[in-house]
C-alpha atoms as a PDB file:
ATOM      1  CA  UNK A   1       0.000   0.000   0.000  1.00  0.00           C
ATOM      2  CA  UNK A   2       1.535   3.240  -0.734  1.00  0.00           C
ATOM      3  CA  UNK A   3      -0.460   6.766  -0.369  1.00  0.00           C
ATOM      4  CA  UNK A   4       1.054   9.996  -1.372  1.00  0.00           C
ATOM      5  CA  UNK A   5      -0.283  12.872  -0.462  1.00  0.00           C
ATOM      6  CA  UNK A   6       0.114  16.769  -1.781  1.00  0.00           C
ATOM      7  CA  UNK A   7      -1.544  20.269  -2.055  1.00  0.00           C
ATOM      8  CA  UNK A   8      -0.660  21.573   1.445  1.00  0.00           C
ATOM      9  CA  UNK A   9       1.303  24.731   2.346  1.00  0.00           C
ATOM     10  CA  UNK A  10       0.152  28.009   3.947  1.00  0.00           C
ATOM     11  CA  UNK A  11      -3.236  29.994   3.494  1.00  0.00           C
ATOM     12  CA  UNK A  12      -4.319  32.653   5.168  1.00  0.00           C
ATOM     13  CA  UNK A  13      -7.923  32.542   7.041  1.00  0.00           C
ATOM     14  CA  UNK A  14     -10.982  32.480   4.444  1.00  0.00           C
ATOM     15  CA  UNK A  15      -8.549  30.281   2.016  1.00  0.00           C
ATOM     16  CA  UNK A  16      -9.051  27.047   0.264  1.00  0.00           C
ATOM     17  CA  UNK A  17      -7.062  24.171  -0.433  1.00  0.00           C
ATOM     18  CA  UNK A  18      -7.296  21.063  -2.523  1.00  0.00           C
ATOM     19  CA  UNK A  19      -5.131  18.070  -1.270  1.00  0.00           C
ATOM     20  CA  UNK A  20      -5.071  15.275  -3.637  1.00  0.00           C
ATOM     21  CA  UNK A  21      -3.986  11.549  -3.047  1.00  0.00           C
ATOM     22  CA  UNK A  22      -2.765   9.395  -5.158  1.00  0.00           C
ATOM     23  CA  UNK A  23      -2.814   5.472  -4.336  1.00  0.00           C
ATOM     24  CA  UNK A  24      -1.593   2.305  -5.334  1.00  0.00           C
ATOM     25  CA  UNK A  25      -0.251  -0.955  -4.593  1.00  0.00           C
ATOM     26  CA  UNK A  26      -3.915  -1.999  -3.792  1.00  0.00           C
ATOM     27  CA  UNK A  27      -7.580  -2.497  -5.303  1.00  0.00           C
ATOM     28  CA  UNK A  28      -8.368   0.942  -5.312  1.00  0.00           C
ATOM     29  CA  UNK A  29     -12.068   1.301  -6.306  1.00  0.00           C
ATOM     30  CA  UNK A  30     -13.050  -1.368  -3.927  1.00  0.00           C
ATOM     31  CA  UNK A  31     -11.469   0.491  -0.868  1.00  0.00           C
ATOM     32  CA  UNK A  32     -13.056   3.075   1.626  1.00  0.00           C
ATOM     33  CA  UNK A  33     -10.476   6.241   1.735  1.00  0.00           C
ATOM     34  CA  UNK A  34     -10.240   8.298   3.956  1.00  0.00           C
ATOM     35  CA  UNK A  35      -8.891  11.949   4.570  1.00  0.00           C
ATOM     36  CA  UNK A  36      -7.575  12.178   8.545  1.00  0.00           C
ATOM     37  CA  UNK A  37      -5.926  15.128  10.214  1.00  0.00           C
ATOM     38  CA  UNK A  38      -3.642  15.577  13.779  1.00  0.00           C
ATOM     39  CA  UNK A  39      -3.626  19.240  14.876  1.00  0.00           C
ATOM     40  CA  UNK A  40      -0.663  20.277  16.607  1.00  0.00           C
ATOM     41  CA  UNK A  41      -0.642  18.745  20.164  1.00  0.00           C
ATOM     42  CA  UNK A  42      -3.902  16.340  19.269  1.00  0.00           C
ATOM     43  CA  UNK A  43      -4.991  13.031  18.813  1.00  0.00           C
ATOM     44  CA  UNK A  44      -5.600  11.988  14.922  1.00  0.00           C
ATOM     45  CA  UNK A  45      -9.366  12.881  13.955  1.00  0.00           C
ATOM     46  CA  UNK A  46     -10.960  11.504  10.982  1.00  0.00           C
ATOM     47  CA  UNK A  47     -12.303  14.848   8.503  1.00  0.00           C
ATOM     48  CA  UNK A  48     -14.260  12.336   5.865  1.00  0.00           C
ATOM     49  CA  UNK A  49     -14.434   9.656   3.819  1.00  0.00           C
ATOM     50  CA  UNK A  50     -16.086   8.099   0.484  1.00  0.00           C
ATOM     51  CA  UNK A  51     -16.767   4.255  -0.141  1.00  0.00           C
ATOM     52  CA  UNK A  52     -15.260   2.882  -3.466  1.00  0.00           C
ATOM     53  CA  UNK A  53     -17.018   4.292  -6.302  1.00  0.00           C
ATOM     54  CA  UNK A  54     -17.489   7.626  -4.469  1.00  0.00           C
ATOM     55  CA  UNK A  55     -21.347   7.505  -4.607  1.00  0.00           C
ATOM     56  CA  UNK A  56     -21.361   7.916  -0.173  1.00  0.00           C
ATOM     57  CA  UNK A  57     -19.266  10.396   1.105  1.00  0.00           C
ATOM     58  CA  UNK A  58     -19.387  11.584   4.783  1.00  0.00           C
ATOM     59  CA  UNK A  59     -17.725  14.491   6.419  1.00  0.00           C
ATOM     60  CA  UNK A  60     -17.798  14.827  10.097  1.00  0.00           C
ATOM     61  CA  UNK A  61     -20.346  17.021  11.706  1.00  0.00           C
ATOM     62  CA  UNK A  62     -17.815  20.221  12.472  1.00  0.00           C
ATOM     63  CA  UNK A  63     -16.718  20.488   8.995  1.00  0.00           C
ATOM     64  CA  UNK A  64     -19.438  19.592   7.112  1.00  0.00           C
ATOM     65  CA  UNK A  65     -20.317  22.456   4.551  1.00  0.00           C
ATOM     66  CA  UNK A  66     -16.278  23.451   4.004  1.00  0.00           C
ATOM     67  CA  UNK A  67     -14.457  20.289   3.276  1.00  0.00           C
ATOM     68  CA  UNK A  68     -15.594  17.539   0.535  1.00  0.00           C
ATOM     69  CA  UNK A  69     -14.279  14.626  -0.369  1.00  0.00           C
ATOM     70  CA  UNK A  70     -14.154  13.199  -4.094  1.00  0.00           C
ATOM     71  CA  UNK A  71     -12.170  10.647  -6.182  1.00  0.00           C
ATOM     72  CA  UNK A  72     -11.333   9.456  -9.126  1.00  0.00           C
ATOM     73  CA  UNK A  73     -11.000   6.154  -9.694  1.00  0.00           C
ATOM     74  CA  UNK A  74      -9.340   6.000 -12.913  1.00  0.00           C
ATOM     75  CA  UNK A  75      -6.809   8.221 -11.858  1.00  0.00           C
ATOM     76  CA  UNK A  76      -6.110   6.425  -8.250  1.00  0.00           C
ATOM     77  CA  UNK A  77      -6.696   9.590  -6.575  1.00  0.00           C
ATOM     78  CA  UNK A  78      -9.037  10.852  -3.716  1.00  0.00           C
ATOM     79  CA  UNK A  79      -9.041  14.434  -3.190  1.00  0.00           C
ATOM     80  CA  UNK A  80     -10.001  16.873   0.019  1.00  0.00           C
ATOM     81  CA  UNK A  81     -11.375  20.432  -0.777  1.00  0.00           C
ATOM     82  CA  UNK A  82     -11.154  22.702   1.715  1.00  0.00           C
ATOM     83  CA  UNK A  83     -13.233  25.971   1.792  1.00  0.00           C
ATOM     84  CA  UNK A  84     -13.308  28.590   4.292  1.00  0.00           C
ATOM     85  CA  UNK A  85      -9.797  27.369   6.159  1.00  0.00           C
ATOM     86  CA  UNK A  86      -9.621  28.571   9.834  1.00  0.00           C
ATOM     87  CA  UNK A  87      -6.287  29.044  12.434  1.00  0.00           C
ATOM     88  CA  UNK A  88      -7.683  25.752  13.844  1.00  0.00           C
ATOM     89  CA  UNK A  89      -7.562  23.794  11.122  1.00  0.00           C
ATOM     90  CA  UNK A  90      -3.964  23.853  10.839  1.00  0.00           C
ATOM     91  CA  UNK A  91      -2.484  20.291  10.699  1.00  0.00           C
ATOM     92  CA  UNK A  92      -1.158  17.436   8.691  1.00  0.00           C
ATOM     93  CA  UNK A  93      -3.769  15.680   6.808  1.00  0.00           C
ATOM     94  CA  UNK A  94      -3.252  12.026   6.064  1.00  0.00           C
ATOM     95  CA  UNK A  95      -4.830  10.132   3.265  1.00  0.00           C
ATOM     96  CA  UNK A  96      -5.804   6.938   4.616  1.00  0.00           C
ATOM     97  CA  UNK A  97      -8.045   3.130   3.585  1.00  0.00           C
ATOM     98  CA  UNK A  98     -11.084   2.695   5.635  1.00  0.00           C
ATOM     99  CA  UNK A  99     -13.353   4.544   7.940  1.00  0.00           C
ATOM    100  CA  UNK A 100     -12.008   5.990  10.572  1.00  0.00           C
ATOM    101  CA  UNK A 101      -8.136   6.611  12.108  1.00  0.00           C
ATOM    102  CA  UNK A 102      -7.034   2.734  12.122  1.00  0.00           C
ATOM    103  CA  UNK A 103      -6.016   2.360   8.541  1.00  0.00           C
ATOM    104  CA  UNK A 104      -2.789   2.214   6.581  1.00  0.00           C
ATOM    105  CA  UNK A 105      -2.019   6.283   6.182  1.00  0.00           C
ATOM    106  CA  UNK A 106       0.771   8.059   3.745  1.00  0.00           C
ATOM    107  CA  UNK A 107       3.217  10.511   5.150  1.00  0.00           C
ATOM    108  CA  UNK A 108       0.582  13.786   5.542  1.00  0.00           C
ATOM    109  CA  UNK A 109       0.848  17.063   3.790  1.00  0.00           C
ATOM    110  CA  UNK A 110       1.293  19.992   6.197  1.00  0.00           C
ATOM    111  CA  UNK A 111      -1.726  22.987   6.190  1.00  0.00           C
ATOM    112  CA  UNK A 112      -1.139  25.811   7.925  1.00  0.00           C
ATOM    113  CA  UNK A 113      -3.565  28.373   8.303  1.00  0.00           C
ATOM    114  CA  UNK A 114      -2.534  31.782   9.591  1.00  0.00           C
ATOM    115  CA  UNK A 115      -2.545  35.475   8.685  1.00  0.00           C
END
């Protein structure tokens, strides 16, 4: 399994962001993904996910309305738009497999949100 993850880097408040993913070494359209995040000095939270062909996507509650999650399965990649970034949601967001915090992750891209 190997995740790669890009698109992070500083914005200021009100910014957006598009992190992409791009996987391989497993059956990609058949897998849950996942986008997770760990802001400084916190435990790992899980931001959203999609099941295989992308047609049920969930975002949890306090982010729901600026981050999305898509894919594209031809391409291998899972994406994470972010809309409307705030100071706290500065961290490094992992792609990951599965629901939740528990699966395989790649090495995070770093988002930094200040003015």
């Amino acid at each position: 399994v190997q995740l790669v993850e890009s698109g992070g880097g500083l914005v200021q408040p009100g910014g957006a962001l598009r992190l992409s993913c791009v996987a391989s070494g497993f059956a990609f359209s058949r897998t849950v993904m996942s986008w997770v995040r760990q802001c400084p000095g916190k435990e790992v939270e899980w931001v959203a996910g999609s099941n295989g062909d992308g047609s049920s996507t969930k975002v949890v509650d306090s982010l729901r309305g600026r981050f999305a999650i898509s894919r594209d399965n031809a391409k291998n990649m899972v994406y994470l738009q972010m809309n409307d970034l705030r100071l706290d949601d500065t961290a490094v967001y992992y792609c990951a497999q599965f629901w939740g915090t528990g699966g395989p992750r790649g090495q995070g891209t770093q988002v930094t949100v200040s003015s």
